[in-house]
C-alpha atoms as a PDB file:
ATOM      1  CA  UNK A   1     251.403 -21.896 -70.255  1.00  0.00           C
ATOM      2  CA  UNK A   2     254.353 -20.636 -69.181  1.00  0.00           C
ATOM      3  CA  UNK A   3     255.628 -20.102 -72.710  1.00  0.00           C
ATOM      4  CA  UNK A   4     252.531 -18.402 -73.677  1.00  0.00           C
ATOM      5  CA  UNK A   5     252.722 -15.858 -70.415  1.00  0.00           C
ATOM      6  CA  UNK A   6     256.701 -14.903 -71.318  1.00  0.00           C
ATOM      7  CA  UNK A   7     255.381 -14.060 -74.518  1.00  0.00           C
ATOM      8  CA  UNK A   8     251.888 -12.553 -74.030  1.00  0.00           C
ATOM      9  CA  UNK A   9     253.199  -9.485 -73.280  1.00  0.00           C
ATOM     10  CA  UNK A  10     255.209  -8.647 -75.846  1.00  0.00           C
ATOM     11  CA  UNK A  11     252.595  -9.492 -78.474  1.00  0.00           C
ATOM     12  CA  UNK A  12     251.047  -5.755 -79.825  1.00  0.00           C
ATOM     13  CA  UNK A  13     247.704  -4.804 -79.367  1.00  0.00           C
ATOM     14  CA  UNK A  14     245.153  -6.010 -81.603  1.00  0.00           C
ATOM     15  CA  UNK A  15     244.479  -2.482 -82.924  1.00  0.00           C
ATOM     16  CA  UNK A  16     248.154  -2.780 -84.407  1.00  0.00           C
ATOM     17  CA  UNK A  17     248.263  -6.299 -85.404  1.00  0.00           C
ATOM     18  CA  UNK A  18     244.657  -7.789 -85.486  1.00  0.00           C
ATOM     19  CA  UNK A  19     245.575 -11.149 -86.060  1.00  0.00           C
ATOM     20  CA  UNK A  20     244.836 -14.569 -84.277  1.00  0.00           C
ATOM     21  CA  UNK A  21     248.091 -15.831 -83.271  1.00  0.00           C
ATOM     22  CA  UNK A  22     248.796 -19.965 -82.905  1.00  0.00           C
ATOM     23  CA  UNK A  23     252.239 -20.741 -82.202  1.00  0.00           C
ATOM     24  CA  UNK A  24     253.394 -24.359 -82.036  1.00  0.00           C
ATOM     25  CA  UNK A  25     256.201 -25.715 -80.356  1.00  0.00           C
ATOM     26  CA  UNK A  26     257.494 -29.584 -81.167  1.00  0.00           C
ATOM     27  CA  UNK A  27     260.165 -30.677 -78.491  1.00  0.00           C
ATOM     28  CA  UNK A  28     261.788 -33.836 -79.853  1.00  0.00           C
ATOM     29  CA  UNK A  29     264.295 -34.315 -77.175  1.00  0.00           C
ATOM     30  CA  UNK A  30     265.164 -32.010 -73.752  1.00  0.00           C
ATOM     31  CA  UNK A  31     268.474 -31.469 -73.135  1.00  0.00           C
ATOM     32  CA  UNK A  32     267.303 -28.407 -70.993  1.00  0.00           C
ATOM     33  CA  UNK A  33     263.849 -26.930 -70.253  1.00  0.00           C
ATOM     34  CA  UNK A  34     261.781 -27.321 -73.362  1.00  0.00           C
ATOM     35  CA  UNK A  35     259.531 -24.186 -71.841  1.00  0.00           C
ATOM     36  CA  UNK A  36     262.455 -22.081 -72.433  1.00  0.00           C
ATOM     37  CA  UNK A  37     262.881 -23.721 -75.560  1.00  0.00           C
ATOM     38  CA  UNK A  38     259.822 -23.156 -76.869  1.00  0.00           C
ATOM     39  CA  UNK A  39     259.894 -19.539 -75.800  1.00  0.00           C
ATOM     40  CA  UNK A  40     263.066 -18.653 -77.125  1.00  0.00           C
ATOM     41  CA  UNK A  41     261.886 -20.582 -80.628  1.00  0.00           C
ATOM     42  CA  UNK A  42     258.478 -19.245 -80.401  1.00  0.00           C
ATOM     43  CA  UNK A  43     260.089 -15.864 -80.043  1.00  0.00           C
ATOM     44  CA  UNK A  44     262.159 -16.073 -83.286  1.00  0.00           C
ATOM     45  CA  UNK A  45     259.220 -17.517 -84.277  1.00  0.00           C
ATOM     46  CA  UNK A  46     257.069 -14.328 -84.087  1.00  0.00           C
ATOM     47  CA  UNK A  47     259.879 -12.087 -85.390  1.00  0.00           C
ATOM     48  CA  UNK A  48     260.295 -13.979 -88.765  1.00  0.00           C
ATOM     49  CA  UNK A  49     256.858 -13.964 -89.619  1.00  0.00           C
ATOM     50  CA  UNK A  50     256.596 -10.879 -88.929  1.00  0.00           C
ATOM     51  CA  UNK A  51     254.982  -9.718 -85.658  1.00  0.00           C
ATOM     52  CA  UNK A  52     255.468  -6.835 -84.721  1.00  0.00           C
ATOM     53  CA  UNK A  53     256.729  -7.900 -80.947  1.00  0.00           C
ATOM     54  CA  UNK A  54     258.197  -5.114 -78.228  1.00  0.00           C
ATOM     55  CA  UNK A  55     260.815  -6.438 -77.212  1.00  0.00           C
ATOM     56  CA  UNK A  56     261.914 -10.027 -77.985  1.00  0.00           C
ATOM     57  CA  UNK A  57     262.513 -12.858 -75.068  1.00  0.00           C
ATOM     58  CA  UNK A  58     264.760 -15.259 -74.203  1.00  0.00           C
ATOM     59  CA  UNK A  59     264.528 -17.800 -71.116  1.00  0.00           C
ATOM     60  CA  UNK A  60     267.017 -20.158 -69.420  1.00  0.00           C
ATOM     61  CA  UNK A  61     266.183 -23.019 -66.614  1.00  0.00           C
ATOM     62  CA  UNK A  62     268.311 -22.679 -63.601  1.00  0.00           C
ATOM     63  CA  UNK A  63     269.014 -26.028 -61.200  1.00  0.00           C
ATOM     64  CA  UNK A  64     270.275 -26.199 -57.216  1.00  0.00           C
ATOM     65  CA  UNK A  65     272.373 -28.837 -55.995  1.00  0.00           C
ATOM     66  CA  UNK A  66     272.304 -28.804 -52.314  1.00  0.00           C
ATOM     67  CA  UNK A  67     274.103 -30.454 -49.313  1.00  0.00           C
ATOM     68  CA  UNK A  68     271.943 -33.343 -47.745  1.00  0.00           C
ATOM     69  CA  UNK A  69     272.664 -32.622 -44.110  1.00  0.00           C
ATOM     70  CA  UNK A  70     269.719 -32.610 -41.613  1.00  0.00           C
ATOM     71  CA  UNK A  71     272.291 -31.194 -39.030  1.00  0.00           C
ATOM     72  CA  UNK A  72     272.483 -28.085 -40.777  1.00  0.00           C
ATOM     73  CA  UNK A  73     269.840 -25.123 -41.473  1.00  0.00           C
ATOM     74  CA  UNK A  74     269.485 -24.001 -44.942  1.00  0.00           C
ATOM     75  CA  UNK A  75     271.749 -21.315 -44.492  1.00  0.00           C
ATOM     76  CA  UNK A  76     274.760 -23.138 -43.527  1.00  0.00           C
ATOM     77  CA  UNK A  77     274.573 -25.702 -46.219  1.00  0.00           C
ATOM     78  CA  UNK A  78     276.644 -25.854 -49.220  1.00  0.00           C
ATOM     79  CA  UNK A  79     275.117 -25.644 -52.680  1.00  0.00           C
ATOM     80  CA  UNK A  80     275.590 -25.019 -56.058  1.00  0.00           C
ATOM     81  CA  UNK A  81     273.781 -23.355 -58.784  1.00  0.00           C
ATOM     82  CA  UNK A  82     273.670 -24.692 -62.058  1.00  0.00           C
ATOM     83  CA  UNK A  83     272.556 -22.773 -65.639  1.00  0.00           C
ATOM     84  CA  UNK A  84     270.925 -24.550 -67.827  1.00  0.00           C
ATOM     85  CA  UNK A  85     269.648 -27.439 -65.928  1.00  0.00           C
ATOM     86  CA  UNK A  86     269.013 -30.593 -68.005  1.00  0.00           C
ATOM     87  CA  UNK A  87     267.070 -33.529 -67.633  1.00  0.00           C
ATOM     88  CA  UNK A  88     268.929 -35.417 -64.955  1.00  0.00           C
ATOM     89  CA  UNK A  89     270.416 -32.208 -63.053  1.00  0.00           C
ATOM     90  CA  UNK A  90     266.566 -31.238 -62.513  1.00  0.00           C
ATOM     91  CA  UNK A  91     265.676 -34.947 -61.537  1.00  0.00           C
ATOM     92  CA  UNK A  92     268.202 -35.305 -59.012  1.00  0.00           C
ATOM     93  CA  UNK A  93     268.471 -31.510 -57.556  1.00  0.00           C
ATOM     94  CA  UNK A  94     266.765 -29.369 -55.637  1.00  0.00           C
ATOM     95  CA  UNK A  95     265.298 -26.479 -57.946  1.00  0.00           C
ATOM     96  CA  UNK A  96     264.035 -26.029 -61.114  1.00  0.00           C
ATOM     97  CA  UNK A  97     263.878 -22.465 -61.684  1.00  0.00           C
ATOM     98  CA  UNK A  98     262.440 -21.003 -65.030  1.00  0.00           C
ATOM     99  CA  UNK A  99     263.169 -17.307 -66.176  1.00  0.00           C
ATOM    100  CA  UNK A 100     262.196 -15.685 -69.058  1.00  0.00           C
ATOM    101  CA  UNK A 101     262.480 -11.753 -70.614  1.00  0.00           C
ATOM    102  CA  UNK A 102     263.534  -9.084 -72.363  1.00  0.00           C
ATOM    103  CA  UNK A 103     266.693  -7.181 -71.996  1.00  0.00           C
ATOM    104  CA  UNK A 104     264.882  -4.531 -69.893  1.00  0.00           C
ATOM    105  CA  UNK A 105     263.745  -7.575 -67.550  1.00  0.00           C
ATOM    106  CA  UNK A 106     261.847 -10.802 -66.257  1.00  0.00           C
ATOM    107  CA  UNK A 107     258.125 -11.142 -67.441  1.00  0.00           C
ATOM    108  CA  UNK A 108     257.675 -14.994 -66.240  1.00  0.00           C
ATOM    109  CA  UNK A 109     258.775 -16.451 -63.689  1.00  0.00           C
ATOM    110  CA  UNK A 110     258.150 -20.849 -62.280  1.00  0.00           C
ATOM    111  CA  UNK A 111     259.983 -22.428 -59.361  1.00  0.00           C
ATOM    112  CA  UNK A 112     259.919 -26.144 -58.282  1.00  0.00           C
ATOM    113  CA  UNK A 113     261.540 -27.230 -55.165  1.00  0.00           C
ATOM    114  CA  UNK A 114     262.897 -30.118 -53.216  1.00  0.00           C
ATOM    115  CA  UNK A 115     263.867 -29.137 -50.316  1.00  0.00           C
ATOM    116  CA  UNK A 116     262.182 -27.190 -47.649  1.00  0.00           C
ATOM    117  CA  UNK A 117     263.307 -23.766 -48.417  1.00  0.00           C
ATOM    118  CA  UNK A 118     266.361 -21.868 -50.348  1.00  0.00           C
ATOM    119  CA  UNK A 119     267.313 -18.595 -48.861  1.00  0.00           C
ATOM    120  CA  UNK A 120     267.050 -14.704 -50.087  1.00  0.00           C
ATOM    121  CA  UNK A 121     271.208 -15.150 -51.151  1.00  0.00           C
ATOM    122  CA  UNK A 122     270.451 -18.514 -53.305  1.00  0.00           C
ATOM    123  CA  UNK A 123     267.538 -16.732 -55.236  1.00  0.00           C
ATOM    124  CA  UNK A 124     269.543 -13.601 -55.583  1.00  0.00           C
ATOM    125  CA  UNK A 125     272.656 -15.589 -57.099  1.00  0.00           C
ATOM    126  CA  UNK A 126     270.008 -17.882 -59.276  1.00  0.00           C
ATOM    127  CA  UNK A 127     268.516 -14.801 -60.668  1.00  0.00           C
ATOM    128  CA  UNK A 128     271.463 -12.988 -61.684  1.00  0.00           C
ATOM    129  CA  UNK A 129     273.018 -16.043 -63.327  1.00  0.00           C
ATOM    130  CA  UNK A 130     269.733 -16.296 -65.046  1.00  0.00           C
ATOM    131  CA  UNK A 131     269.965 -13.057 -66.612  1.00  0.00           C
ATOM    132  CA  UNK A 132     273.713 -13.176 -67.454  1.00  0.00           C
ATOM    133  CA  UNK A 133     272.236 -16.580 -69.506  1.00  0.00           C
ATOM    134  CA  UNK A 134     269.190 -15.090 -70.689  1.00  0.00           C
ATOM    135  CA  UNK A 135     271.391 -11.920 -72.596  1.00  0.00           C
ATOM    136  CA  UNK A 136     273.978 -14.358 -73.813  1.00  0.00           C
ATOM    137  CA  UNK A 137     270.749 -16.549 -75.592  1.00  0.00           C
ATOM    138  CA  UNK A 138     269.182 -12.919 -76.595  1.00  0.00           C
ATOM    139  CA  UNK A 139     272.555 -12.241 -78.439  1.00  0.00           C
ATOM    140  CA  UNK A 140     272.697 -15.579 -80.185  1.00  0.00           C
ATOM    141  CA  UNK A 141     268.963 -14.871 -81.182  1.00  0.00           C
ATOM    142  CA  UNK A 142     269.502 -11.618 -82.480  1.00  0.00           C
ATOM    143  CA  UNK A 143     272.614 -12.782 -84.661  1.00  0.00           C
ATOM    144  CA  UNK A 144     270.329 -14.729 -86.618  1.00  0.00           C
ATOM    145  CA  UNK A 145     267.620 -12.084 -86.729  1.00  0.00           C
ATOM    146  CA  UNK A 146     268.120  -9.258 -85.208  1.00  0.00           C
ATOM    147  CA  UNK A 147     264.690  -7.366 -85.079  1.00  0.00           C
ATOM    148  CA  UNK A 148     260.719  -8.648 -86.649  1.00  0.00           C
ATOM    149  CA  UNK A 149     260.496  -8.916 -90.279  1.00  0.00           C
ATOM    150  CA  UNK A 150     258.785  -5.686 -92.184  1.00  0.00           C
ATOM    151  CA  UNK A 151     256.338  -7.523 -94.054  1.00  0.00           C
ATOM    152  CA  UNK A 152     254.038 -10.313 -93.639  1.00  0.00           C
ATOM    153  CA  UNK A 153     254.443 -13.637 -95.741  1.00  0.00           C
ATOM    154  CA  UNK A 154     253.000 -13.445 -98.745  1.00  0.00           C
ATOM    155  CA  UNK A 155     250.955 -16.298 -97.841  1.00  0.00           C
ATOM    156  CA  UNK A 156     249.325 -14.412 -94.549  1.00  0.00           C
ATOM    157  CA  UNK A 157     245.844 -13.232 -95.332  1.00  0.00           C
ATOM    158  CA  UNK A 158     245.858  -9.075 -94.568  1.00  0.00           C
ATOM    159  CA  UNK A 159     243.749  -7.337 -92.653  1.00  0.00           C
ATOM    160  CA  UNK A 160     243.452  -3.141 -92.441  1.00  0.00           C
ATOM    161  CA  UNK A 161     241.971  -1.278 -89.530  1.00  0.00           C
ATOM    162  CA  UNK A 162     239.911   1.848 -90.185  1.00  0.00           C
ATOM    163  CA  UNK A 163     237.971   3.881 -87.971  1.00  0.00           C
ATOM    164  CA  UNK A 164     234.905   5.857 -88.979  1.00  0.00           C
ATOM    165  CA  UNK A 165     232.566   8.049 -87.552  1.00  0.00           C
ATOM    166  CA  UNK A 166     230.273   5.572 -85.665  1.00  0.00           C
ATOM    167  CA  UNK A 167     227.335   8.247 -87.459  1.00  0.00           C
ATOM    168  CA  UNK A 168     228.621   6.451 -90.680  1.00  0.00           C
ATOM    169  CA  UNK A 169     228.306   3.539 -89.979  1.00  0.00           C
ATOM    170  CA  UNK A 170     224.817   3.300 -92.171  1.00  0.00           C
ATOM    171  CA  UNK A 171     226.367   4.821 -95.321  1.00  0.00           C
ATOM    172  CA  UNK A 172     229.164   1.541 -95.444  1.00  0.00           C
ATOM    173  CA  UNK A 173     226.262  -1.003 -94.780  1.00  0.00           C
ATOM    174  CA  UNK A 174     223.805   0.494 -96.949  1.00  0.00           C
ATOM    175  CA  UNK A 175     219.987   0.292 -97.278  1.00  0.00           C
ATOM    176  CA  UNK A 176     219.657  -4.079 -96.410  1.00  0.00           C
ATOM    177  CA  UNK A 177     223.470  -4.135 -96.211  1.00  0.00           C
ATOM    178  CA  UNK A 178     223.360  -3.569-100.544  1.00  0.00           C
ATOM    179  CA  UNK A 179     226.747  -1.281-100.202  1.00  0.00           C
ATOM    180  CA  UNK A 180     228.299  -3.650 -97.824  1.00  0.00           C
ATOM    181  CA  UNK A 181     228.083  -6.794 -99.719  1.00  0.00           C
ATOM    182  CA  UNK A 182     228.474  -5.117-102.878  1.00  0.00           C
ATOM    183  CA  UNK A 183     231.830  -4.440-100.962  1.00  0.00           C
ATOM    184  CA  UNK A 184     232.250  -7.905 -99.976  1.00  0.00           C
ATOM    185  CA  UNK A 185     231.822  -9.240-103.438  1.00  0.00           C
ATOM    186  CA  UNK A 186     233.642  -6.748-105.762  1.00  0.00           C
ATOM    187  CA  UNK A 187     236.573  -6.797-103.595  1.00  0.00           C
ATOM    188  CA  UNK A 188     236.497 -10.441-102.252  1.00  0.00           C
ATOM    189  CA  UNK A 189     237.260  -9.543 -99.035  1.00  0.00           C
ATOM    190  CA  UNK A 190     235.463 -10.021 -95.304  1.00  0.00           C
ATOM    191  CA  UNK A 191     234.423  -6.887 -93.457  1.00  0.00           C
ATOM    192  CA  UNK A 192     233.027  -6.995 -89.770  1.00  0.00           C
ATOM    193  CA  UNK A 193     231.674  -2.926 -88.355  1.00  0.00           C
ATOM    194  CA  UNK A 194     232.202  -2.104 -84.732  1.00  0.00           C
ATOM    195  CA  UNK A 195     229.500   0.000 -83.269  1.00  0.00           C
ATOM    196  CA  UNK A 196     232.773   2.408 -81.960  1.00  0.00           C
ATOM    197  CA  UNK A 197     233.317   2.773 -86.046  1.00  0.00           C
ATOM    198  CA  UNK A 198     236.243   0.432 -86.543  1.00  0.00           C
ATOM    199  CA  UNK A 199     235.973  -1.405 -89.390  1.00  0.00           C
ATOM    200  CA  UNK A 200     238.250  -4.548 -89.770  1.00  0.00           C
ATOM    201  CA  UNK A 201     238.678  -5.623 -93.633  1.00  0.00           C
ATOM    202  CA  UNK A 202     240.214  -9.488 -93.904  1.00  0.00           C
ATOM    203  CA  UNK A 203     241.652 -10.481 -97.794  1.00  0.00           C
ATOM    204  CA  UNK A 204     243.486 -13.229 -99.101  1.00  0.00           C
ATOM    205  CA  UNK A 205     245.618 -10.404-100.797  1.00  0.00           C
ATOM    206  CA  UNK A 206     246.797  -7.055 -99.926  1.00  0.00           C
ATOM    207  CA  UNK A 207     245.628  -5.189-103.587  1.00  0.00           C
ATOM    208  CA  UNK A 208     241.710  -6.448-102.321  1.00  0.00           C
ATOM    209  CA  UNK A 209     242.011  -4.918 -98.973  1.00  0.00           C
ATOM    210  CA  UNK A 210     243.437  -2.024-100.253  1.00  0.00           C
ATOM    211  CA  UNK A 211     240.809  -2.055-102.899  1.00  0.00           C
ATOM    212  CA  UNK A 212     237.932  -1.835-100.224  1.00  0.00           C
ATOM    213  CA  UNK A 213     239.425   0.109 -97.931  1.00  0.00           C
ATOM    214  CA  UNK A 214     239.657   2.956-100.399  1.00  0.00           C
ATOM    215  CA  UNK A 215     236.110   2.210-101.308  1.00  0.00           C
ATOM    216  CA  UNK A 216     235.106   2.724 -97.515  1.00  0.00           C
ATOM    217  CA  UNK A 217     237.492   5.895 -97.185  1.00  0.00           C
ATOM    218  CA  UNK A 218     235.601   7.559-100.129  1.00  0.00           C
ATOM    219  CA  UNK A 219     232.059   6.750 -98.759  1.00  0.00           C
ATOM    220  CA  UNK A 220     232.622   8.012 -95.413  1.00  0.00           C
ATOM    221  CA  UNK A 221     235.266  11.005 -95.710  1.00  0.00           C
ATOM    222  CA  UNK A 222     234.288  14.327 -95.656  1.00  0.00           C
ATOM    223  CA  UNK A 223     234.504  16.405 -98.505  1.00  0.00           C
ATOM    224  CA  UNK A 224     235.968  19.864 -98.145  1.00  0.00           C
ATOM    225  CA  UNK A 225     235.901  23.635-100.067  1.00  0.00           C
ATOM    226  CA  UNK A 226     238.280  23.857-103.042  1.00  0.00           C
ATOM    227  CA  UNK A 227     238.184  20.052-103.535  1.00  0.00           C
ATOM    228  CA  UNK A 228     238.707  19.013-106.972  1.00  0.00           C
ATOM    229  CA  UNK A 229     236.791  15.505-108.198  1.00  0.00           C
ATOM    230  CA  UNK A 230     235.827  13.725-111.462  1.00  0.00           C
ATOM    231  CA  UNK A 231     232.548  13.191-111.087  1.00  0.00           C
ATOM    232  CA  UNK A 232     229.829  11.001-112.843  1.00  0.00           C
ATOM    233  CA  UNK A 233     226.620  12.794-113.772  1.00  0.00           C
ATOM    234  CA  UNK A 234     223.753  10.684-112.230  1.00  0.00           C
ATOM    235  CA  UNK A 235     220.659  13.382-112.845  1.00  0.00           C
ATOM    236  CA  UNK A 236     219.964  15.965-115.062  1.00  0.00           C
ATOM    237  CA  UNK A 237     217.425  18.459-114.090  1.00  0.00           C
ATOM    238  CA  UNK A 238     216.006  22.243-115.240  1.00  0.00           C
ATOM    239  CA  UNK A 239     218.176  23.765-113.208  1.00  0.00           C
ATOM    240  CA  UNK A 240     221.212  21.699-112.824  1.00  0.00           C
ATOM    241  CA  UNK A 241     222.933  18.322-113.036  1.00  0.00           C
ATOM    242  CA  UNK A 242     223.416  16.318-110.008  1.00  0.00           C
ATOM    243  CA  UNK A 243     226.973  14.557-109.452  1.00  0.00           C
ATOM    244  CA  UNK A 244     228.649  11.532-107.883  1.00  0.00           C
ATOM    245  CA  UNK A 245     232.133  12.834-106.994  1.00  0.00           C
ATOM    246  CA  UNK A 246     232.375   9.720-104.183  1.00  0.00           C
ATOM    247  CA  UNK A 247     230.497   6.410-103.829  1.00  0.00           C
ATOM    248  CA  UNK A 248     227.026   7.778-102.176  1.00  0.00           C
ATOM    249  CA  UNK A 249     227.793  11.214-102.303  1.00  0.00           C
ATOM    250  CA  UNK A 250     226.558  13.923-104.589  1.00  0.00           C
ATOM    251  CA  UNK A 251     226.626  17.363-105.192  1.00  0.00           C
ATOM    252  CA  UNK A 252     224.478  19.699-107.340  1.00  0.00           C
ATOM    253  CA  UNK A 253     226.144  21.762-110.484  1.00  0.00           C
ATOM    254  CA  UNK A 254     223.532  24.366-111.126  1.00  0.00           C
ATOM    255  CA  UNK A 255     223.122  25.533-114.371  1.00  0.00           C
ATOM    256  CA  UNK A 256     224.597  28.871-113.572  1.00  0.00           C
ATOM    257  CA  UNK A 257     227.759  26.864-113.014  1.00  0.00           C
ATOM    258  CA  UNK A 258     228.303  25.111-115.693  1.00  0.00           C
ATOM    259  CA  UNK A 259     229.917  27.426-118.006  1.00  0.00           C
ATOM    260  CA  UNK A 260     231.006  30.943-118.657  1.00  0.00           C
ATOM    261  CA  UNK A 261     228.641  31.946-120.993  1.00  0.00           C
ATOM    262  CA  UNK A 262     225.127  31.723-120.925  1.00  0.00           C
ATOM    263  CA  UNK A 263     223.339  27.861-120.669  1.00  0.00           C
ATOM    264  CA  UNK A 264     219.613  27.514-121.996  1.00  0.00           C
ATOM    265  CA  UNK A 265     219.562  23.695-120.941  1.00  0.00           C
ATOM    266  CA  UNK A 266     221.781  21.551-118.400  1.00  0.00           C
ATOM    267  CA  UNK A 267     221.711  18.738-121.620  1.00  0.00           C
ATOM    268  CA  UNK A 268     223.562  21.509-123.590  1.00  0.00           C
ATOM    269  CA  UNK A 269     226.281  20.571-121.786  1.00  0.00           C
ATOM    270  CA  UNK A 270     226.182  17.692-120.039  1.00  0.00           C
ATOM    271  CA  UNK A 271     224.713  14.326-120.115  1.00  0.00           C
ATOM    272  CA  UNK A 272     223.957  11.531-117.929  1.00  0.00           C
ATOM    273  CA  UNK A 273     226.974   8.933-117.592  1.00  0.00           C
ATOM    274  CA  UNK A 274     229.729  11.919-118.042  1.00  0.00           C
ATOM    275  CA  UNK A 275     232.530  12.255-116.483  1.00  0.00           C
ATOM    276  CA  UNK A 276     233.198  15.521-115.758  1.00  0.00           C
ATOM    277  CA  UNK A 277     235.828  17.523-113.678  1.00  0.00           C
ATOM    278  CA  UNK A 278     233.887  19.458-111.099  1.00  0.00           C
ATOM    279  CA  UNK A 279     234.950  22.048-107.641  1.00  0.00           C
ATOM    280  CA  UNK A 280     233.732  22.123-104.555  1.00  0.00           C
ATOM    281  CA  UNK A 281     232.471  25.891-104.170  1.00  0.00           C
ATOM    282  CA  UNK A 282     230.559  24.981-101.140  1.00  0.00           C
ATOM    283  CA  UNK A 283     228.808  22.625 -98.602  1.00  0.00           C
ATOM    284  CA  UNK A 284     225.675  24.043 -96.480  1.00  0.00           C
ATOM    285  CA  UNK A 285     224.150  23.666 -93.418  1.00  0.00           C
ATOM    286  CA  UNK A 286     222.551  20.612 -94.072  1.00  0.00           C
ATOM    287  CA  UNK A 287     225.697  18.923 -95.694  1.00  0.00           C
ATOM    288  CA  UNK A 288     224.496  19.748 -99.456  1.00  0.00           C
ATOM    289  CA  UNK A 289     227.401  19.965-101.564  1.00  0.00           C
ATOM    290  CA  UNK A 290     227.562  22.566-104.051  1.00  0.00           C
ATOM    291  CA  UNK A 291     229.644  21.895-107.512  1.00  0.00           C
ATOM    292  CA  UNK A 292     230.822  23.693-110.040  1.00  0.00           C
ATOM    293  CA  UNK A 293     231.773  22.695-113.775  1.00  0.00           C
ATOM    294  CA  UNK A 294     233.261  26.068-114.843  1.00  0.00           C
ATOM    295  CA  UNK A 295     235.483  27.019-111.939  1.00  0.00           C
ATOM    296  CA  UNK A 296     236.822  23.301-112.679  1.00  0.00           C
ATOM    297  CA  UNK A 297     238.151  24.240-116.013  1.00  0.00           C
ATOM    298  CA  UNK A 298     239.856  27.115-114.749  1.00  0.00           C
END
């Protein structure tokens, strides 16, 4: 527990790394505090598979070996601290004082004592020896690696974080969650919707997240004047053709747009299952997009 608080805050929010965490630390032998062991371990841990941590951590076990005299108040007995208190120093003495952080300072902090009391001057000395160990450990740490990795292991599964417009939400579900799943299956990836609009995607590999995140970006982004799209003629009417420039969105070519000179019929020129390269000239109140084929080919 103590491990887990030095390191707990340090560990990035979930909207920056959404992963489940589970560190594991084996102690074979002690030869010091396996807490601060495990923390400085579980620390270099983190970094080499990549975490993204603040600021990494480093923690040393301080001991107290204090004069047995009943005689004498706290204050006037002699003691000594010791750094890096092992097995037998903690057994026999009089504090076992744990001390973890950063660089910038102490985020967790355990005491056991023996003896009645220490005073304000012993946990003053303690704590500074602490951090003059605790740097010295960082700096051995560092040497090895000296900040997290850049990349995951190729082995970690991947997960992206989008957020949408909650009003959106529908569009990536679909009518009986058909777009959704169709996502799911295509891409073979997991996909869980927040009601705030953020959308975690979960693959084995990083091409299939991509792969449906760019399917989710085109269904929910918003199209904009002077945008330039190949688009796949869905409908063909009298007086146009109809045109999917993004998954679930459409916009109109009338027939007035899709050439210079004069068209008699919208099958003169195009049919369905083209691909054709078509501008946005404009969007309307009610979100209609308007194409054109002509100002395309400019």
């Amino acid at each position: 527990m103590l491990a887990e608080k030095a390191l707990k805050s340090v560990i990035p929010e979930a909207q920056a790394f959404p992963y489940t965490i589970r560190l594991v630390s084996e102690v074979l032998c002690s030869n010091g505090s396996s807490s601060m062991a495990s923390t400085c371990a579980a620390c270099l841990a983190l970094m080499d598979g990549g975490v993204p941590i603040i600021k990494p951590v480093s923690g040393i076990a301080m001991g107290l070996m204090m004069e047995m005299d009943d005689n004498k108040s706290i204050e006037d007995r002699k003691y000594k601290i010791l750094t890096d208190v092992q097995g037998e120093e903690d057994h026999y003495g009089d504090m076992d004082l744990k001390v973890a952080g950063t660089k910038d300072g102490i985020n967790a902090l355990q005491m056991d004592l023996k003896v009645k009391g220490i005073t304000d001057k012993i946990i003053a000395e303690a704590l500074e020896q602490s951090k003059k160990a605790r740097l010295e450990i960082l700096d051995k740490m560092l040497s090895v690696i000296p900040e997290s990795r850049k990349e995951l292991s190729a082995f970690a599964p991947r997960i992206f974080i989008i957020k949408i417009n909650p009003e959106k939400i529908g569009e990536v579900i679909g009518p009986g969650g058909k777009v959704i799943n169709e996502i799911i299956d295509e891409c073979n990836v997991l996909i869980d919707i927040e009601d705030t609009g953020e959308i975690f995607i979960t693959a084995e590999k990083e091409e299939s997240a991509k792969k449906a995140l760019e399917w989710i970006n085109n269904i929910t982004r918003e199209v904009v004047v002077g945008e330039t799209f190949q688009g796949n003629v869905k409908r063909i009417l009298d007086f146009g053709a109809f045109v999917e420039i993004l998954p679930g969105q459409e916009g109109l070519v009338h027939i007035s747009q899709l050439s210079k000179t004069r068209v008699d019929k919208v099958s003169d020129v195009v049919k369905i299952g083209d691909i054709i390269p078509v501008k946005v000239i404009s969007i309307d109140e009610q979100g209609r997009i308007n194409l054109s084929l002509k100002e395309a080919r400019k």
